[in-house]
C-alpha atoms as a PDB file:
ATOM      1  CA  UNK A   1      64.139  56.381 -99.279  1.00  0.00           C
ATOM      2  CA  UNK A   2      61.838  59.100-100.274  1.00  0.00           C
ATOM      3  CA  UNK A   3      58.512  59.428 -99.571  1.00  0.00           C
ATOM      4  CA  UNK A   4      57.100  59.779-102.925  1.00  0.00           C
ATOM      5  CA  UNK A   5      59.481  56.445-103.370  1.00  0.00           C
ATOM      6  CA  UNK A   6      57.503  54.851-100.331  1.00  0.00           C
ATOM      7  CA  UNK A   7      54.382  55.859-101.895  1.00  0.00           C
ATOM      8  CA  UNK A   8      54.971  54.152-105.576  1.00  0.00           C
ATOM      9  CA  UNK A   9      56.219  50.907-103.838  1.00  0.00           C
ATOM     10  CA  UNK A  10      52.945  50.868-101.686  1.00  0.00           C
ATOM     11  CA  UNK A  11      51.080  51.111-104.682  1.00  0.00           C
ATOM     12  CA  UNK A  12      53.052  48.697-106.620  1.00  0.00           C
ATOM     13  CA  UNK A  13      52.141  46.203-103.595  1.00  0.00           C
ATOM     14  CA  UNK A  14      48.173  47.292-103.766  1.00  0.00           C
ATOM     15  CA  UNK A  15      48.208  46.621-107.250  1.00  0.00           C
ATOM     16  CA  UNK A  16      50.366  43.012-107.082  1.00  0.00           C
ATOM     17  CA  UNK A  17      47.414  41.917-104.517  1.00  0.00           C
ATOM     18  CA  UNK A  18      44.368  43.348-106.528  1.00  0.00           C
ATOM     19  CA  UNK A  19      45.430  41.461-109.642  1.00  0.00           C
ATOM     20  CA  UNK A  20      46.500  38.143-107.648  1.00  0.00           C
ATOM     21  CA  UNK A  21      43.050  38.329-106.216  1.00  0.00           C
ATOM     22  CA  UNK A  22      41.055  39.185-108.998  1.00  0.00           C
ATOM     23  CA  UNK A  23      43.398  35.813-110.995  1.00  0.00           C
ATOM     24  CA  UNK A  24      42.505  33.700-107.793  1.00  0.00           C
ATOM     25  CA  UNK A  25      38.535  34.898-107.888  1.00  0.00           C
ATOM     26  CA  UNK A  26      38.710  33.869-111.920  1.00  0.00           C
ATOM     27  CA  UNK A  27      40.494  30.444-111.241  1.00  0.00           C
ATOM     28  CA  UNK A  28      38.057  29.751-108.675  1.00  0.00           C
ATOM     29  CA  UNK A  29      34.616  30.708-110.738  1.00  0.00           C
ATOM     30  CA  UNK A  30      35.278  27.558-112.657  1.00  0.00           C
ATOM     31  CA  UNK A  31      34.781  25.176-109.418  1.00  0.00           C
ATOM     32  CA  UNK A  32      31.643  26.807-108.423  1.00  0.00           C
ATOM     33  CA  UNK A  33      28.769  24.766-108.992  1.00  0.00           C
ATOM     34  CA  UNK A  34      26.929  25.795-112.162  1.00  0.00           C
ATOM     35  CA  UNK A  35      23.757  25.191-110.053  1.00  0.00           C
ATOM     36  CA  UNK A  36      24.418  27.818-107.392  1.00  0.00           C
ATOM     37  CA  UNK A  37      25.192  30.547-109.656  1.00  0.00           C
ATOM     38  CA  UNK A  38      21.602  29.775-111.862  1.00  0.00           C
ATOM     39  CA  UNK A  39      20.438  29.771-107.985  1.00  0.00           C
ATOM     40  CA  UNK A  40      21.081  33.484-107.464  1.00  0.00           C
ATOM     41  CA  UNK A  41      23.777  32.102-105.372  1.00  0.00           C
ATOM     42  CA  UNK A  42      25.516  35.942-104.508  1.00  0.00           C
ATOM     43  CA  UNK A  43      28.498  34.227-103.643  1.00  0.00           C
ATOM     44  CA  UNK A  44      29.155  33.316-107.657  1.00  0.00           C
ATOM     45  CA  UNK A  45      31.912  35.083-109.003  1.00  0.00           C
ATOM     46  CA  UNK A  46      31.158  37.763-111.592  1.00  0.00           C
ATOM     47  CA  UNK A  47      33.996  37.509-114.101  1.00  0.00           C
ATOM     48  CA  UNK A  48      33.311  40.824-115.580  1.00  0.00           C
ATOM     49  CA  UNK A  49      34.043  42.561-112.376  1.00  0.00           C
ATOM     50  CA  UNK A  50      37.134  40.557-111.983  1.00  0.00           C
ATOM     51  CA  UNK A  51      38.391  41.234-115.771  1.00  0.00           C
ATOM     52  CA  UNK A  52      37.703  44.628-114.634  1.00  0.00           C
ATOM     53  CA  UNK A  53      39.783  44.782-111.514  1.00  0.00           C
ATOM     54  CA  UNK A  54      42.150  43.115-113.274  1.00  0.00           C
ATOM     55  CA  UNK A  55      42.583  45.720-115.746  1.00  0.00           C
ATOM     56  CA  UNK A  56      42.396  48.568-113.117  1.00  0.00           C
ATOM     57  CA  UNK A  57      45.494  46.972-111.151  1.00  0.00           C
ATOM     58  CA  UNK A  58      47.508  46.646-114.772  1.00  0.00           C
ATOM     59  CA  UNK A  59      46.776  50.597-115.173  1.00  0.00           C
ATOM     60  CA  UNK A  60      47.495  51.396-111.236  1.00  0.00           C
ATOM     61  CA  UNK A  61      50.751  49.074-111.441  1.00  0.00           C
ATOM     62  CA  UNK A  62      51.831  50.984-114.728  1.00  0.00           C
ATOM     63  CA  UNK A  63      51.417  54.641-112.923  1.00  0.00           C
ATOM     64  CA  UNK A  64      53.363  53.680-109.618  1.00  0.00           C
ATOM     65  CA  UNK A  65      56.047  52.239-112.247  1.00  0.00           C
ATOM     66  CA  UNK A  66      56.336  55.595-114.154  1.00  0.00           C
ATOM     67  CA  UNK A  67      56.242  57.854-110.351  1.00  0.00           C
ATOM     68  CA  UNK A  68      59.506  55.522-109.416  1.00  0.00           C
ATOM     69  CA  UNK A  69      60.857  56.346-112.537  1.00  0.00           C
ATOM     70  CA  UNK A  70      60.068  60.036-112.830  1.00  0.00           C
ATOM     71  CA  UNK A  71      61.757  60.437-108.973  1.00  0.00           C
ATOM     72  CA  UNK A  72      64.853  58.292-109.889  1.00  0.00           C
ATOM     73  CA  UNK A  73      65.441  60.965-112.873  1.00  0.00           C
ATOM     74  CA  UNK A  74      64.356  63.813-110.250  1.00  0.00           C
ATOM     75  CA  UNK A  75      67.261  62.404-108.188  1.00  0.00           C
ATOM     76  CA  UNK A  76      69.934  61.632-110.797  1.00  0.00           C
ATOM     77  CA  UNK A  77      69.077  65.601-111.848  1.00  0.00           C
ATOM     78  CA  UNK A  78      69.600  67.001-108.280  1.00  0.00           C
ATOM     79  CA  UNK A  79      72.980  64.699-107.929  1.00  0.00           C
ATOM     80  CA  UNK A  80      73.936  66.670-111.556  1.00  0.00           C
ATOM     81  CA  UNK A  81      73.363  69.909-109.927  1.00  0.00           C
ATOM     82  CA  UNK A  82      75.333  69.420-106.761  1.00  0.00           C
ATOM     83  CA  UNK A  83      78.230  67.962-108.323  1.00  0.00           C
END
C-alpha cells in the first residue's frame, strides 16, 4: 500500500470519528438539563459548533475520498505504461 494510500485512509478514519462524535455530542444536548445550560453550565453542548464539525468532517471525508481515487488512476496509468 502506498503511502499517499495510508494517508487518505487515515483521514477517512479522522473524519468517520469527528462526525460520529460531533452526532453523539448532538444526540446527547437533548438530555442535558435545560436548567444547567440557562446556568452557564460550560459543559452544555453548543450545537452550532457541532453542526459545524459536522460539516468540516463531510468536506475532510470527501477530499481523502477523491486522494484514493486520484492515486488508484495514478496507478492504473503507471500499470498502462509498463505493460
Amino acid at each position: 500500500m502506498s503511502s499517499i494510500l495510508s494517508i487518505a485512509i487515515s483521514g477517512l478514519n479522522n473524519a468517520t470519528t469527528r462526525i460520529a462524535n460531533a452526532a453523539s455530542n448532538i444526540v446527547n444536548a437533548s438530555s442535558t438539563p435545560a436548567a444547567s445550560k440557562n446556568a452557564g453550565n460550560s459543559a452544555a453542548v453548543d450545537l452550532n459548533a457541532e453542526l459545524v464539525n459536522g460539516s468540516i468532517a463531510k468536506v475532510e471525508y470527501g477530499a481523502n475520498a477523491a486522494v484514493i481515487k486520484v492515486e488508484n488512476k495514478l496507478e492504473k496509468s503507471l500499470v498502462d505504461i509498463k505493460t
